[in-house]
Every structure is written in C-alpha cells, then in structure tokens.
C-alpha atoms as a PDB file:
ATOM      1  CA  UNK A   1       0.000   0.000   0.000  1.00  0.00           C
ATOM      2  CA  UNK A   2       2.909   2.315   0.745  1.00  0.00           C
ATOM      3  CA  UNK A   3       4.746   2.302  -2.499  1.00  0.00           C
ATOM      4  CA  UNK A   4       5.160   4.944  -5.447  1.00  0.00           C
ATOM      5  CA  UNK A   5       2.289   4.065  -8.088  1.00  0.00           C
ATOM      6  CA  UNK A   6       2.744   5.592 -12.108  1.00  0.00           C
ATOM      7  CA  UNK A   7       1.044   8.104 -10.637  1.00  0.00           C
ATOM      8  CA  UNK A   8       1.143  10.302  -7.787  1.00  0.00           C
ATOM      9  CA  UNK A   9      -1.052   9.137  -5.063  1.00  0.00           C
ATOM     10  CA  UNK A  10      -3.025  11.067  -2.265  1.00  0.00           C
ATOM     11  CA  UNK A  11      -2.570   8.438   0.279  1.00  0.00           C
ATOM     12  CA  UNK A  12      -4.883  10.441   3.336  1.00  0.00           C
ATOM     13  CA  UNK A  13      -7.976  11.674   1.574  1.00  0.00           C
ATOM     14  CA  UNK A  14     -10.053   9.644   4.185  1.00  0.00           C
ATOM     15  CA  UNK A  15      -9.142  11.041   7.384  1.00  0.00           C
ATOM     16  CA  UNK A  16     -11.026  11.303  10.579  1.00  0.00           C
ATOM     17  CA  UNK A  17     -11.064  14.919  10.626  1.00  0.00           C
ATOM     18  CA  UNK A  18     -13.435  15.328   7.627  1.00  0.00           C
ATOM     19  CA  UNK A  19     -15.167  12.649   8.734  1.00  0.00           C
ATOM     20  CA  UNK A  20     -13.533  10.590   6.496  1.00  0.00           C
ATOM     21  CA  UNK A  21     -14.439  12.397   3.152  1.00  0.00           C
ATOM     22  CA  UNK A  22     -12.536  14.514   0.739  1.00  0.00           C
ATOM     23  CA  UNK A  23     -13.748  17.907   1.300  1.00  0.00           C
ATOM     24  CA  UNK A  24     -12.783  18.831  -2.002  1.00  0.00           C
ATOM     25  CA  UNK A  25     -11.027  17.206  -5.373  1.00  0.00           C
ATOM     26  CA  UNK A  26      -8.498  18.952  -5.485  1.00  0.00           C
ATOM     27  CA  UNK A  27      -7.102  18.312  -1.955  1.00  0.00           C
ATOM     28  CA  UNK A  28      -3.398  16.553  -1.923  1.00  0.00           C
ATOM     29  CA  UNK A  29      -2.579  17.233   1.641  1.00  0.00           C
ATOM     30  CA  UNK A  30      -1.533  14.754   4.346  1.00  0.00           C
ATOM     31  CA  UNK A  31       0.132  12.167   3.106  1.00  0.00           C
ATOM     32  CA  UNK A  32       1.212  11.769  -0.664  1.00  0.00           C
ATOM     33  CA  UNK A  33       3.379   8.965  -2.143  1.00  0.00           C
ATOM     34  CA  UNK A  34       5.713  10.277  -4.883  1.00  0.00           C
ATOM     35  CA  UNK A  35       8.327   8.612  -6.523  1.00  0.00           C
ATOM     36  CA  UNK A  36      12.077  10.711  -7.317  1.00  0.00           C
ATOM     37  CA  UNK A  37      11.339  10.890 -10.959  1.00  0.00           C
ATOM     38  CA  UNK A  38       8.015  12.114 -10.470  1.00  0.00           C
ATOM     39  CA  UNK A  39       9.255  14.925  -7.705  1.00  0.00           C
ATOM     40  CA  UNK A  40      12.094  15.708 -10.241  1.00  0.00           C
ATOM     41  CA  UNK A  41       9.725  16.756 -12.890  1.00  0.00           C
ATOM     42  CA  UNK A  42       7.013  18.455 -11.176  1.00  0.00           C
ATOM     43  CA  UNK A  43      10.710  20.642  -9.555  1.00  0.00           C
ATOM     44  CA  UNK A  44       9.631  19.591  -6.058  1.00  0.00           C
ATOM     45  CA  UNK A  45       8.089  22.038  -3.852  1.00  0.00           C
ATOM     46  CA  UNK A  46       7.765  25.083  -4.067  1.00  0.00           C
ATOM     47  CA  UNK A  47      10.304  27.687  -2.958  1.00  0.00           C
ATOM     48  CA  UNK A  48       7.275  30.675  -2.092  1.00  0.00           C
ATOM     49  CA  UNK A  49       5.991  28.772   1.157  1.00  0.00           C
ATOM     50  CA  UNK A  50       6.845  29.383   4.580  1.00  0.00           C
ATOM     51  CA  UNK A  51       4.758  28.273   7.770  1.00  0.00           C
ATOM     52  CA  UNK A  52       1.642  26.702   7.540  1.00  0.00           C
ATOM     53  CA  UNK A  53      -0.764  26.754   4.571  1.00  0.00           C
ATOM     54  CA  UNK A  54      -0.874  26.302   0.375  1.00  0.00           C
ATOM     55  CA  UNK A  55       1.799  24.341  -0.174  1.00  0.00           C
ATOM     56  CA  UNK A  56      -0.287  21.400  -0.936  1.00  0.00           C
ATOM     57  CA  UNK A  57      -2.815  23.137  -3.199  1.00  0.00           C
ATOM     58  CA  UNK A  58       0.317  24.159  -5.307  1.00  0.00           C
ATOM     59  CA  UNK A  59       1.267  21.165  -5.522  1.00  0.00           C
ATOM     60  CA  UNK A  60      -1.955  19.642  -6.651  1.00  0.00           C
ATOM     61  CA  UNK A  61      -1.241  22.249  -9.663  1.00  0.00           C
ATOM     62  CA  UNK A  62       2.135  21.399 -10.155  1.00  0.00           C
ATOM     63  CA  UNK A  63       0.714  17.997 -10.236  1.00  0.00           C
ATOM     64  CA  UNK A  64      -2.134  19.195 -13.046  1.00  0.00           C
ATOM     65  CA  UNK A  65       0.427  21.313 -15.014  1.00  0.00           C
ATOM     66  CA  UNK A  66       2.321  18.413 -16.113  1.00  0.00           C
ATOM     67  CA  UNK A  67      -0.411  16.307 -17.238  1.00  0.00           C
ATOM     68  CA  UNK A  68      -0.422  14.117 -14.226  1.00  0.00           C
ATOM     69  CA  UNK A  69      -3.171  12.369 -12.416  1.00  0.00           C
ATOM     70  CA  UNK A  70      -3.554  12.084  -8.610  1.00  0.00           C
ATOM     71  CA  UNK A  71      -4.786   8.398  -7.476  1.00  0.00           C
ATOM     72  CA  UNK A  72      -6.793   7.588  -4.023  1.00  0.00           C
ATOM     73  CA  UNK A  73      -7.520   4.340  -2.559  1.00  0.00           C
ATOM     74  CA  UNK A  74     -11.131   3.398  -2.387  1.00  0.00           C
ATOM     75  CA  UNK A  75     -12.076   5.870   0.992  1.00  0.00           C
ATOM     76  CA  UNK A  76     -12.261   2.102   3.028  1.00  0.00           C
ATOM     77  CA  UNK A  77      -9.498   1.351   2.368  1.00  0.00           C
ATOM     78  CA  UNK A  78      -7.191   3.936   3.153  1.00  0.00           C
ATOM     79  CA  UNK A  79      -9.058   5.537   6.455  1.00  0.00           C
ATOM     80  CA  UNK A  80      -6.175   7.824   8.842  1.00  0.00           C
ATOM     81  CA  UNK A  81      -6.467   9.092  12.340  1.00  0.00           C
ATOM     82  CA  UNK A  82      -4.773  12.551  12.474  1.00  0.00           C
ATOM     83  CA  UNK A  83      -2.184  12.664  15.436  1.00  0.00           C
ATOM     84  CA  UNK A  84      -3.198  14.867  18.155  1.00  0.00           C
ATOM     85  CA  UNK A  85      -0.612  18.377  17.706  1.00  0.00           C
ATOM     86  CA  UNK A  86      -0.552  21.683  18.080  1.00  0.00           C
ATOM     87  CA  UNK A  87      -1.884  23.527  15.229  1.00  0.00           C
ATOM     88  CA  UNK A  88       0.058  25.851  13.388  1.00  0.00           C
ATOM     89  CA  UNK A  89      -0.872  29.564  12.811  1.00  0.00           C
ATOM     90  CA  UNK A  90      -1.850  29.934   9.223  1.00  0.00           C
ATOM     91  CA  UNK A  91       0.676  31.848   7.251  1.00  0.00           C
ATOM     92  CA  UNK A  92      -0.688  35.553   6.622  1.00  0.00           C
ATOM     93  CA  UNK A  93       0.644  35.163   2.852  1.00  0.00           C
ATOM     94  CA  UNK A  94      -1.077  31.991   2.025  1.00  0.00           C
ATOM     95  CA  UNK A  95      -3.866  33.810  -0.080  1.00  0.00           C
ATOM     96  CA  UNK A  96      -1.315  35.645  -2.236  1.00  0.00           C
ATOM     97  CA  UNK A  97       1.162  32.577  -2.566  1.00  0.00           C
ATOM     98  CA  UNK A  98      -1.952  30.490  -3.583  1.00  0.00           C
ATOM     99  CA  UNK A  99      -3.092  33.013  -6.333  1.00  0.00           C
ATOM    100  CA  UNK A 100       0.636  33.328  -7.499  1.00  0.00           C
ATOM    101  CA  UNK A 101       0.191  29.486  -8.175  1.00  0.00           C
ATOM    102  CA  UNK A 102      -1.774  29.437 -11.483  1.00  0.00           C
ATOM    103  CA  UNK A 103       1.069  31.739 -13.275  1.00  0.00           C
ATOM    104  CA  UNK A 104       4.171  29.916 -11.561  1.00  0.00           C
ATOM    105  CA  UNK A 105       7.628  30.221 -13.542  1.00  0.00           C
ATOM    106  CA  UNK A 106       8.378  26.629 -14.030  1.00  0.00           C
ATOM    107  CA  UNK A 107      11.777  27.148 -12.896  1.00  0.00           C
ATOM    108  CA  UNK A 108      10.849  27.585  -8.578  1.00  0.00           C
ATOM    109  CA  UNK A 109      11.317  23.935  -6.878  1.00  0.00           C
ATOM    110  CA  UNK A 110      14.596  21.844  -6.903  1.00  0.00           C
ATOM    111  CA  UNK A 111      16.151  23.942  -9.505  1.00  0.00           C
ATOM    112  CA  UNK A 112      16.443  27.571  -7.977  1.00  0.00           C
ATOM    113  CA  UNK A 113      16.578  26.102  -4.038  1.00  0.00           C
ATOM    114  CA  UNK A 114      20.145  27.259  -2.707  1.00  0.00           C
ATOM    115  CA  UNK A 115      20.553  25.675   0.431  1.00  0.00           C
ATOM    116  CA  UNK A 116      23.790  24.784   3.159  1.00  0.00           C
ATOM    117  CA  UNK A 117      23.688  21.289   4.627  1.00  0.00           C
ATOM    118  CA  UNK A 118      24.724  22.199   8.868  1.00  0.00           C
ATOM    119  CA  UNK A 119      24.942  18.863  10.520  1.00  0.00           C
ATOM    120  CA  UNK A 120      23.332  14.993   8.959  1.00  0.00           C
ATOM    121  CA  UNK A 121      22.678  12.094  10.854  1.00  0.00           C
ATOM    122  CA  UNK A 122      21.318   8.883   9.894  1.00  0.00           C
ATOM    123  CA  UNK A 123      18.703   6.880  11.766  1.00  0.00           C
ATOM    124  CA  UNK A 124      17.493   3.186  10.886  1.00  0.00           C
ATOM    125  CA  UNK A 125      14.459   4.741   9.392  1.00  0.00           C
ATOM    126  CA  UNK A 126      14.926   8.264   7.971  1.00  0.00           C
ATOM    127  CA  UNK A 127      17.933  10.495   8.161  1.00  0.00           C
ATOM    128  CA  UNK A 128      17.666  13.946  10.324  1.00  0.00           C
ATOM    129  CA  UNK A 129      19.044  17.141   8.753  1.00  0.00           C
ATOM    130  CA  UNK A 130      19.062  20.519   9.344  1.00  0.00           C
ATOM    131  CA  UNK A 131      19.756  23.028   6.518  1.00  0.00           C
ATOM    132  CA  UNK A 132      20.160  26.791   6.328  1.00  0.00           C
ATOM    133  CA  UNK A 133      18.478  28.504   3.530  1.00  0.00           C
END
C-alpha cells in the first residue's frame, strides 16, 4: 500500500477529521506517495511557502500542469487518524502565494533552491538534517 504508483497518489484523503471524506477534489494534503522521478519533474516544492498553509494546493497544480493524475484508494481502504498536535498559525501570505500558483515560472522547486547542509545524521528509518536557507 505504501509504495510509489505511475502516478502520484493522495494516500490520506479519508481522514477522521473530515469525517472521512474529501472535502474537495483537489485536496493533496496529508500524506502523498511520490516517486524521485516524479518529484524531479514536477521541480519539487515550491520555494514561495513558509509556515503553515498552500503548499499542498500548489502542488496539486504542479501535479495538473504536467499532465499528471492524482490516485486515491477506495475511501475504506485507506481511512487515517490525524495525530493529536498543536496547530500551526496559518501563514498571513497563504492567499497571495496560492493566487501566485496558477502563473508559476516553471523554474521555482529543486532547480532555484540554494541551500547549506549544517549537521546529517542517519537513523534506521529516515535520516535527520538541518539546513540553512
């Protein structure tokens, strides 16, 4: 079930939260399984989004603009329980980020992120590190 499909796949759009219903298509929040080729050429994340909020909905077009499809499991299938956390305060620019989506320059993602690796350590399971933009 966890594994990159041809596709990218919205892995949480049945979560208790909602009640376990997609509040709306184009939601690709959560969890997402993508594989390294397909993050390559959608250029990653992008570089406009700080705090909280939007990054997923520009994703979802990144996702769109390249003439990709998202895929769900069947909403029995793939039910989640969100963690109980402190939420974040919304960022104030989320609004103007999200409108800036729809005329993105294909170049923001991977291939204008300038970044300083500080310190990396592996774990059995993921490797921690801390970068300085």
């Amino acid at each position: 079930m966890y594994a990159c499909s041809q596709q990218p796949r919205h892995m949480s759009s049945s979560i208790n939260i909602f009640r376990y219903n997609l509040p709306y298509a184009e939601l690709f929040g959560g969890v997402s399984a993508i594989s390294a080729a397909q993050f390559r050429k959608l250029n990653g994340f992008s570089n406009r989004y700080f705090g909280w909020g939007g990054e997923d909905d520009d994703m979802y077009e990144r996702v769109k603009k390249q003439r990709m499809s998202i895929t769900r499991w069947p909403m029995h299938i793939s039910r989640y329980t969100m963690l109980s956390h402190r939420k974040e305060t919304p960022s104030e620019h989320r609004f103007e980020q999200a409108s800036y989506t729809a005329d993105k320059e294909v170049g923001d993602g991977i291939t204008n992120l300038h970044y300083s690796v500080i310190s990396s350590r592996p774990s059995p399971l993921y490797t921690h590190v801390i970068v300085e933009l």
